[in-house]
N, C-alpha and C. Protein backbone atom coordinates (compact mmCIF):
# COMPACT_ATOMS: atom_id res chain seq x y z
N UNK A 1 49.05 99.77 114.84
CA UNK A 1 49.16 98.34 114.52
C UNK A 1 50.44 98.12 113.74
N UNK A 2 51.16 97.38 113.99
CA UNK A 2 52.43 97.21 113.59
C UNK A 2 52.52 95.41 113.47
N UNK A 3 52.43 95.10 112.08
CA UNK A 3 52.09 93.64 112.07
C UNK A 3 53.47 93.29 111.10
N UNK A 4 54.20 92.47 112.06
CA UNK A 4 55.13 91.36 111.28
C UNK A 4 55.29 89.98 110.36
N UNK A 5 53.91 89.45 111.30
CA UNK A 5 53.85 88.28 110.59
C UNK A 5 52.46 88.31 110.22
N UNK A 6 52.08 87.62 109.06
CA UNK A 6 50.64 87.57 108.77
C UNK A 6 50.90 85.80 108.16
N UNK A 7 49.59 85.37 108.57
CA UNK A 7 49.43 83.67 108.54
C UNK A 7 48.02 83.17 108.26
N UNK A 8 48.22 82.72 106.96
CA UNK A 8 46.54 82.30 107.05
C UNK A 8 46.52 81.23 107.19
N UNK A 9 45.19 80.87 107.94
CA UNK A 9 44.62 79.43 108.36
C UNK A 9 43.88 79.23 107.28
N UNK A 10 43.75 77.50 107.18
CA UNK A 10 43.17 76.74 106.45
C UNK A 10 43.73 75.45 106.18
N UNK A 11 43.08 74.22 105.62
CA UNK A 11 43.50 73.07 105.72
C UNK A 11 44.16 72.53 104.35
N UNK A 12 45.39 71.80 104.60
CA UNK A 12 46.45 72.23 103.50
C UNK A 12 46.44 70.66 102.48
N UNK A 13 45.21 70.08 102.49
CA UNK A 13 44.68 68.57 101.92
C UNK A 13 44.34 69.18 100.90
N UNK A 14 44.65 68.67 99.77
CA UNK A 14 43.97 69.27 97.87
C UNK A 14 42.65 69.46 98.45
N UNK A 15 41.93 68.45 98.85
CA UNK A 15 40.39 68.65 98.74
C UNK A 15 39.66 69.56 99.22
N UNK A 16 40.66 70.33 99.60
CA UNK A 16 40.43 71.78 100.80
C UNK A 16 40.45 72.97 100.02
N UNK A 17 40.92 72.50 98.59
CA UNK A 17 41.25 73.69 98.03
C UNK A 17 39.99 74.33 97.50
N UNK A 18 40.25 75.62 97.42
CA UNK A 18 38.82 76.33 97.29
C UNK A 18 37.86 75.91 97.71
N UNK A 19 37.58 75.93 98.88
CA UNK A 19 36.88 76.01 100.26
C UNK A 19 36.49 77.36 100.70
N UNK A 20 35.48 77.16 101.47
CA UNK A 20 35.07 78.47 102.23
C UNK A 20 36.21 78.58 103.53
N UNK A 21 36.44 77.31 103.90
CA UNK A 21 36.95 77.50 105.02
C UNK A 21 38.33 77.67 104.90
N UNK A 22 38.80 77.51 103.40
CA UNK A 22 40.23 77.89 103.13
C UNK A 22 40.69 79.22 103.02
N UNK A 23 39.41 80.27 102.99
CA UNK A 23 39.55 81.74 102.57
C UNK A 23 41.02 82.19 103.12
N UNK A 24 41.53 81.60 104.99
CA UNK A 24 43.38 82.33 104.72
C UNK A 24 43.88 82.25 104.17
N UNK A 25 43.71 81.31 103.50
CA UNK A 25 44.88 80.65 102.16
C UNK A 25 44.78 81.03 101.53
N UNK A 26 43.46 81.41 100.96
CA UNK A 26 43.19 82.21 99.75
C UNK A 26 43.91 83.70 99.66
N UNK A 27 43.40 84.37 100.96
CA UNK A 27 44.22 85.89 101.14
C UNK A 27 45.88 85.51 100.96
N UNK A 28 46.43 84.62 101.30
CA UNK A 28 47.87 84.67 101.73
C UNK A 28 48.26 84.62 100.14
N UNK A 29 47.30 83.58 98.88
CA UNK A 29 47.84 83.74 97.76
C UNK A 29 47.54 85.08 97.02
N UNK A 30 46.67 85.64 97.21
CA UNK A 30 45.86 87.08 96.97
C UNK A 30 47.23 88.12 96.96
N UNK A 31 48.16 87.73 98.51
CA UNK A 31 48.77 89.03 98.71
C UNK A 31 50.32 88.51 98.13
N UNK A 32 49.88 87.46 97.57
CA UNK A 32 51.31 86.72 96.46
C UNK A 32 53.05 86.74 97.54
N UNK A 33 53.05 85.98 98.61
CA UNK A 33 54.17 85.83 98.96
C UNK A 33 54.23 87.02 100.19
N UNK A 34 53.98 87.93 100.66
CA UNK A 34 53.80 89.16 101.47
C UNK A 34 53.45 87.90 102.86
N UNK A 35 53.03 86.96 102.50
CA UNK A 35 52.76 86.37 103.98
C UNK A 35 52.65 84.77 103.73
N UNK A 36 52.46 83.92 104.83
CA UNK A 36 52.47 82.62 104.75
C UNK A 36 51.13 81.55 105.33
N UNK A 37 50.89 80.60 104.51
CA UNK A 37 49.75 79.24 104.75
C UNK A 37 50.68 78.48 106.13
N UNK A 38 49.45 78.49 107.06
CA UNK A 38 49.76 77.27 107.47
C UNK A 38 49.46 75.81 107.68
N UNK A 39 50.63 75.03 107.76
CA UNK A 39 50.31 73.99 106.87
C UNK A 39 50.03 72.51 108.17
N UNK A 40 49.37 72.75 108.97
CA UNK A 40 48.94 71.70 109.96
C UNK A 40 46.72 72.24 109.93
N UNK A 41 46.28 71.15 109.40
CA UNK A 41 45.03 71.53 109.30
C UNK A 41 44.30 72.35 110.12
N UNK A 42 43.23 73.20 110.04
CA UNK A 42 42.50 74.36 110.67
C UNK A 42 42.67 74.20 112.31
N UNK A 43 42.06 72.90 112.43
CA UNK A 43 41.80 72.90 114.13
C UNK A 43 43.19 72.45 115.03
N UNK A 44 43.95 72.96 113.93
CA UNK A 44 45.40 71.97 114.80
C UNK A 44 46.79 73.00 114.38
N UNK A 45 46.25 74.49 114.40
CA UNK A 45 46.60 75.91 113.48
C UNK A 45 47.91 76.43 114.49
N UNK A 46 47.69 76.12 115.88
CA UNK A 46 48.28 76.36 117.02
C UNK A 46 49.69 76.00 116.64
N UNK A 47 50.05 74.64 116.41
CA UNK A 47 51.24 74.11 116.54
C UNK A 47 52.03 74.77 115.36
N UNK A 48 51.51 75.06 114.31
CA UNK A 48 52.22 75.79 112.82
C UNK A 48 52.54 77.30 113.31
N UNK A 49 51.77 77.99 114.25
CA UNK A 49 51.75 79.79 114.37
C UNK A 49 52.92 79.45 115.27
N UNK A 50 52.85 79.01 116.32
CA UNK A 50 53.61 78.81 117.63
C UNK A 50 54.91 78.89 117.09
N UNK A 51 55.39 77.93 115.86
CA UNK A 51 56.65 77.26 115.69
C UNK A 51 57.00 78.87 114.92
N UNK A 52 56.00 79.45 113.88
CA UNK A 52 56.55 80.95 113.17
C UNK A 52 56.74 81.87 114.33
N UNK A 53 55.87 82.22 115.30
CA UNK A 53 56.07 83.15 116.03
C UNK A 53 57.59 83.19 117.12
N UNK A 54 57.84 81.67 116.92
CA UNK A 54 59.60 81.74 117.89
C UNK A 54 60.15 81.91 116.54
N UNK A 55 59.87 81.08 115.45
CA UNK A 55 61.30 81.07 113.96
C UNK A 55 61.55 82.53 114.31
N UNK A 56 60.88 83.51 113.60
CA UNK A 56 60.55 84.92 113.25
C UNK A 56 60.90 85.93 114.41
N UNK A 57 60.59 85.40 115.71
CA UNK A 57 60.68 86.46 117.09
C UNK A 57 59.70 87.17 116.82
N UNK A 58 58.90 87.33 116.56
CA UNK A 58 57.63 88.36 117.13
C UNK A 58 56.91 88.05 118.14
N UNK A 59 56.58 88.80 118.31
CA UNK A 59 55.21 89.41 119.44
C UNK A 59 53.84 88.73 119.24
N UNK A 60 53.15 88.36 120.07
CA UNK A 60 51.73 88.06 119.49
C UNK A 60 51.49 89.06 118.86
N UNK A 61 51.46 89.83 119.92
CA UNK A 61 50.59 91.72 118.97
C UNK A 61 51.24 92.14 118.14
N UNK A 62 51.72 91.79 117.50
CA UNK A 62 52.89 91.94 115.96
C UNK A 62 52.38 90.63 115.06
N UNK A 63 51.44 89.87 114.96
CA UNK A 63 51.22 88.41 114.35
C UNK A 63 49.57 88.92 113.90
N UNK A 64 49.33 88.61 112.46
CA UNK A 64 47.78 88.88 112.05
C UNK A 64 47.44 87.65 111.65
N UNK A 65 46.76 86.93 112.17
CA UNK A 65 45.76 85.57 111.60
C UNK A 65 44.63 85.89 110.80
N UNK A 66 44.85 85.00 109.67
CA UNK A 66 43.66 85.27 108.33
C UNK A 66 42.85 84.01 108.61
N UNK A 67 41.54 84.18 108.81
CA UNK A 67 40.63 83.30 108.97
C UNK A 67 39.21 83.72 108.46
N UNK A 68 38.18 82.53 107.44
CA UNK A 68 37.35 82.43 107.52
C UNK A 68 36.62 82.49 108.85
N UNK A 69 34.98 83.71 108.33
CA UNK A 69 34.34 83.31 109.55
C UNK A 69 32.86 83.43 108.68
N UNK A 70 32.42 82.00 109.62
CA UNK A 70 31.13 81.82 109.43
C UNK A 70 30.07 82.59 109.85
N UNK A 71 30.30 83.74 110.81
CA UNK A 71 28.85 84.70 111.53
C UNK A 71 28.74 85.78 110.19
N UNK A 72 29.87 86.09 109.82
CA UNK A 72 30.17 87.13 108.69
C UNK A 72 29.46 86.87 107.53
N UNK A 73 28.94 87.85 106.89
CA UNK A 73 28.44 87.61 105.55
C UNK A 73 29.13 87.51 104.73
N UNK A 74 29.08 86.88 103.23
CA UNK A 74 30.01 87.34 102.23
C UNK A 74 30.51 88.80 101.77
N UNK A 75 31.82 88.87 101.27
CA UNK A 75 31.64 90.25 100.97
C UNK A 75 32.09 91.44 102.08
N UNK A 76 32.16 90.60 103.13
CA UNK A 76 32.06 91.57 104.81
C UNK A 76 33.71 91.05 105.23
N UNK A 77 34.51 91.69 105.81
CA UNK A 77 35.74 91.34 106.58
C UNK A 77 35.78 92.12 108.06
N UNK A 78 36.28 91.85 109.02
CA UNK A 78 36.40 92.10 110.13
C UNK A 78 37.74 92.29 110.69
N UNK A 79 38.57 93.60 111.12
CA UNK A 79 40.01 93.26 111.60
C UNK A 79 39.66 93.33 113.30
N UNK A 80 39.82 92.49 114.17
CA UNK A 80 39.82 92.24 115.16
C UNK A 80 41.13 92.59 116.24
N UNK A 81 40.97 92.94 116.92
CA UNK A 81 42.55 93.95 117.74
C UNK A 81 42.58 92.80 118.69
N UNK A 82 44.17 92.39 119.08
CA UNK A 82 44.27 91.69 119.75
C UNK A 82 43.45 91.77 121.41
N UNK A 83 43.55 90.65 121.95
CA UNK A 83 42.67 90.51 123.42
C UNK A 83 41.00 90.01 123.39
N UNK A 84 40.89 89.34 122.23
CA UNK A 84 39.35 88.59 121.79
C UNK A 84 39.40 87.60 121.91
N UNK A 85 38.31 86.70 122.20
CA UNK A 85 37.87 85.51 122.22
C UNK A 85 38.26 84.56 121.07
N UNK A 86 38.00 82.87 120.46
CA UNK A 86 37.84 82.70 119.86
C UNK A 86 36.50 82.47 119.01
N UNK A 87 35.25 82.69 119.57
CA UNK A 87 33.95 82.92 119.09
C UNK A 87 33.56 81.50 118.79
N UNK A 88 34.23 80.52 119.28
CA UNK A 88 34.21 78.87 118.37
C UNK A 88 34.64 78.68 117.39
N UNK A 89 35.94 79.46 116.90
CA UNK A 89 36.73 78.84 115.46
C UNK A 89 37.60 78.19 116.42
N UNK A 90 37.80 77.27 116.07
CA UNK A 90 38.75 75.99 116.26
C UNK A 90 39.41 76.41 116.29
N UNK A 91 40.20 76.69 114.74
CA UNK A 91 41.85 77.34 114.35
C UNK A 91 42.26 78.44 115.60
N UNK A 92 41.29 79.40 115.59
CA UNK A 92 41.92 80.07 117.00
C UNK A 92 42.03 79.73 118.19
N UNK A 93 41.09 78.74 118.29
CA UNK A 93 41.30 78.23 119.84
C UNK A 93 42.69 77.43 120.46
N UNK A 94 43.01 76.85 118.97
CA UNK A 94 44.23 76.00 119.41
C UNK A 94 45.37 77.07 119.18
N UNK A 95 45.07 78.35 118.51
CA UNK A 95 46.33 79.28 118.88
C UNK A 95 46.12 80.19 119.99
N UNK A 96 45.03 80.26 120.90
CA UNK A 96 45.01 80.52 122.10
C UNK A 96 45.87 79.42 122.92
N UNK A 97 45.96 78.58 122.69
CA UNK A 97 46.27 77.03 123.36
C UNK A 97 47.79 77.05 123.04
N UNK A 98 48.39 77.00 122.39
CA UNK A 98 49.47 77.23 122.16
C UNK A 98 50.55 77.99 122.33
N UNK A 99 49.59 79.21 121.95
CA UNK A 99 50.33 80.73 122.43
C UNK A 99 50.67 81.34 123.79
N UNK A 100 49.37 80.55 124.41
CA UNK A 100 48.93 80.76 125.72
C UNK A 100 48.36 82.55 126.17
N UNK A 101 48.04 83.05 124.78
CA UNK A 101 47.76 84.31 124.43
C UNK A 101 46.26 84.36 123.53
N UNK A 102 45.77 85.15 123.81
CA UNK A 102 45.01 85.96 122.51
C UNK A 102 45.26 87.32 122.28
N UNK A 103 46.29 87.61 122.38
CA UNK A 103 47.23 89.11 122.21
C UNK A 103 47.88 88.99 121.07
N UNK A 104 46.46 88.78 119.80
CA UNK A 104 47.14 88.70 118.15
C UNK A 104 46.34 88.91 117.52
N UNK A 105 46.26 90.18 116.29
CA UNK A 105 45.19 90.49 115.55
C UNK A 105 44.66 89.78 114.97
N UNK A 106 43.45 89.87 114.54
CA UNK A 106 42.67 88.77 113.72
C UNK A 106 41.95 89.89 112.46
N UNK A 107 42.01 88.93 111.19
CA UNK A 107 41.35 89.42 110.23
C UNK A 107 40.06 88.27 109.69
N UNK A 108 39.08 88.82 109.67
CA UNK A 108 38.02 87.82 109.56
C UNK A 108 37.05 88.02 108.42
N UNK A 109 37.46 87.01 107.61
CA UNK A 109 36.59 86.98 106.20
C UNK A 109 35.60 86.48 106.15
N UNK A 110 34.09 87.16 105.91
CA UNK A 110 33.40 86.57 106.11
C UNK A 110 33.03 85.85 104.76
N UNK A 111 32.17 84.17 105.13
CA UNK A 111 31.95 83.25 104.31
C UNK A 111 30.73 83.04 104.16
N UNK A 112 29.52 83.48 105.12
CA UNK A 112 28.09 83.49 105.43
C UNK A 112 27.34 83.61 104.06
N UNK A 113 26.93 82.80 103.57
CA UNK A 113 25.90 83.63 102.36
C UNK A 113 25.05 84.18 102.74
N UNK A 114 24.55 84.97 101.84
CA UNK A 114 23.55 85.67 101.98
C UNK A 114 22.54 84.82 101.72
N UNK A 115 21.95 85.85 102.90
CA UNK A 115 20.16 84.59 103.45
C UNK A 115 19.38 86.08 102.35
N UNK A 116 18.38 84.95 101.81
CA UNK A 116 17.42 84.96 101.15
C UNK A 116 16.41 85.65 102.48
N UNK A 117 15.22 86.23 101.93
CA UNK A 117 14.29 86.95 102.88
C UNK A 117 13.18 85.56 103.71
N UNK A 118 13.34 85.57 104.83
CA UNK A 118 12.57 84.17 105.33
C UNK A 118 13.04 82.86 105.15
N UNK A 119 14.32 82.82 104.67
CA UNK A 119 14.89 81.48 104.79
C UNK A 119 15.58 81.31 106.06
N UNK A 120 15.52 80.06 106.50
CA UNK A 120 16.24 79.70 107.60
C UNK A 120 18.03 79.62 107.58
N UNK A 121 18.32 80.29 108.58
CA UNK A 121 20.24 80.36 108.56
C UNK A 121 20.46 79.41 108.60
N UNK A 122 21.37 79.26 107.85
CA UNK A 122 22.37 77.59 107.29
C UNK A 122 23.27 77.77 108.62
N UNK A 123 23.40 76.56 108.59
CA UNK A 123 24.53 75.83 109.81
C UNK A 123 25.80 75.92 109.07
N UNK A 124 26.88 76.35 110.00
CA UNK A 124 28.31 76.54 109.38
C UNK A 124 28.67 75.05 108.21
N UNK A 125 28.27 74.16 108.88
CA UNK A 125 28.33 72.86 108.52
C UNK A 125 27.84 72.62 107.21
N UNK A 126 27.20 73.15 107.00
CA UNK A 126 26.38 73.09 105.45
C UNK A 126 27.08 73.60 104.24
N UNK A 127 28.13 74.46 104.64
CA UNK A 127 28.77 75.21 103.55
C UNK A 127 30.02 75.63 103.81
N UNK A 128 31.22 75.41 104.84
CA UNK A 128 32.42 75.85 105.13
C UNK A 128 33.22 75.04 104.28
N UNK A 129 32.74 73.41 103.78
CA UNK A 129 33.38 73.12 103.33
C UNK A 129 33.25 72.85 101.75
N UNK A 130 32.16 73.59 101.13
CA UNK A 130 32.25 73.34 99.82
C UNK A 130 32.76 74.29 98.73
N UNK A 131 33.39 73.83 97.67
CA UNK A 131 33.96 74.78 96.78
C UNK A 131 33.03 76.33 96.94
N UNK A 132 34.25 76.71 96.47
CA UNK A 132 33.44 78.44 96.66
C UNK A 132 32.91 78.38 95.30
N UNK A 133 31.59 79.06 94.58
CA UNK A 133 31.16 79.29 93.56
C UNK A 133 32.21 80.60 92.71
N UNK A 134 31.58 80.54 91.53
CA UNK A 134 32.52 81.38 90.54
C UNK A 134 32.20 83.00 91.09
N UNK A 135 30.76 83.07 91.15
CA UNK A 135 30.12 84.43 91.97
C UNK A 135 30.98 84.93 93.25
N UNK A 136 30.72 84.06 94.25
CA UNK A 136 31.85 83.79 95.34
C UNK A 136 33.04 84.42 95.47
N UNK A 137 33.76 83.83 94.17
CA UNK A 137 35.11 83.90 94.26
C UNK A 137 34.66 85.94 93.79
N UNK A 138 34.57 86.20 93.17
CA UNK A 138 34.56 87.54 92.55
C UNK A 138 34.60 88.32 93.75
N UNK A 139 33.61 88.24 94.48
CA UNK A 139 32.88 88.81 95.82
C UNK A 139 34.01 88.74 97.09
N UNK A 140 34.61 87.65 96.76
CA UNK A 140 35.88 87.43 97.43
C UNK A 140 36.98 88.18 97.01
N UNK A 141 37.28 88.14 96.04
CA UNK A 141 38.06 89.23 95.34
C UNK A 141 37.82 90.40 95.84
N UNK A 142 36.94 91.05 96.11
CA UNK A 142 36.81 92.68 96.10
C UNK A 142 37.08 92.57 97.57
N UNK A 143 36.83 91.76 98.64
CA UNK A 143 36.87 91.61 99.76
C UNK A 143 38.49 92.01 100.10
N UNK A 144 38.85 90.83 99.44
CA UNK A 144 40.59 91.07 100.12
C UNK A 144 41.45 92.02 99.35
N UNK A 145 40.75 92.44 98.25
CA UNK A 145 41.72 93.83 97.95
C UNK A 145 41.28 94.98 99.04
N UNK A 146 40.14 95.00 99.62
CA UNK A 146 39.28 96.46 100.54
C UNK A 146 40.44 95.48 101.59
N UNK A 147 40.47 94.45 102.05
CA UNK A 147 41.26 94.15 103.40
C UNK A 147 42.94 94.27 103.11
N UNK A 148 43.38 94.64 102.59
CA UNK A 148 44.78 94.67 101.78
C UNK A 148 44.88 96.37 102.28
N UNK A 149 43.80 96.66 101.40
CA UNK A 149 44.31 98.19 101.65
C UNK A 149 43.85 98.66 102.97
N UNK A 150 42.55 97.94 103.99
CA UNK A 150 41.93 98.63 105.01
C UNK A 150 43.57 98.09 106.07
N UNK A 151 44.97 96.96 105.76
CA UNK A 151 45.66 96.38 106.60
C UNK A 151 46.92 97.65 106.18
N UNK A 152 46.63 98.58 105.00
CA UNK A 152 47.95 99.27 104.94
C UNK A 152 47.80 100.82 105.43
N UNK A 153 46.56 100.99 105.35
CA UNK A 153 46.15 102.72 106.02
C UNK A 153 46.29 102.45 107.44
């Protein structure tokens, strides 16, 4: 894996800030400047990667997208090898759409809370967009330092 560009998704409105669904943004400030936000909201992610991937000249398969994912539990990350679906994240679909590729790694943070024993699974909808809790954030923390180092071995 040989990654040039790394780009996190998320929606770049204050009220977005500290969001579940902002978690790329979150990694991109995590790894302090090492990579870049993009700044056209989640479902409209296509037109911001497209324009870095000509600035820059890379490769899809040289490009890592940081995205919240809702199937994922907290605490859990996923690096995804290029040639995958978008699973129904928006943000990727419109950089399938754009790219006219899915020949670009994906790193996937998961945002899922943890289900209680016999509670019913929450709908993405219920929680992608609310502040992350203080617990959260911690749990998040340990996440993207293990994805920092699982992106440099």
């Amino acid at each position: 894996m040989k990654i040039k560009l790394i780009i996190g998704l998320g929606n770049p409105d204050k009220k977005y800030e500290d969001t579940y669904h902002n978690v790329g943004h979150l990694f991109v400030d995590y790894l302090a400047g090492e990579a870049m936000k993009s700044d056209e909201f989640m479902n409209e992610s296509g037109k911001y990667v497209a324009k870095m991937v000509k600035k820059f000249g890379v490769k899809p398969q040289e490009l890592l997208i940081v995205h919240d994912d809702s199937d994922i539990e907290i605490g859990r990350y996923k690096l995804t090898p290029p040639g995958h679906g978008a699973a129904g994240h928006h943000g990727i679909e419109s950089i399938h759409q754009h790219l006219k590729t899915n020949d670009f790694w994906r790193l996937r943070i998961g945002i899922r809370p943890k289900q209680a024993e016999g509670k019913e699974r929450m709908k993405a909808l219920d929680f992608v967009l609310k502040k992350i809790s203080p617990a959260d954030k911690k749990i998040l923390g340990k996440t993207f330092e293990e994805a920092r180092v699982g992106l440099t071995t």
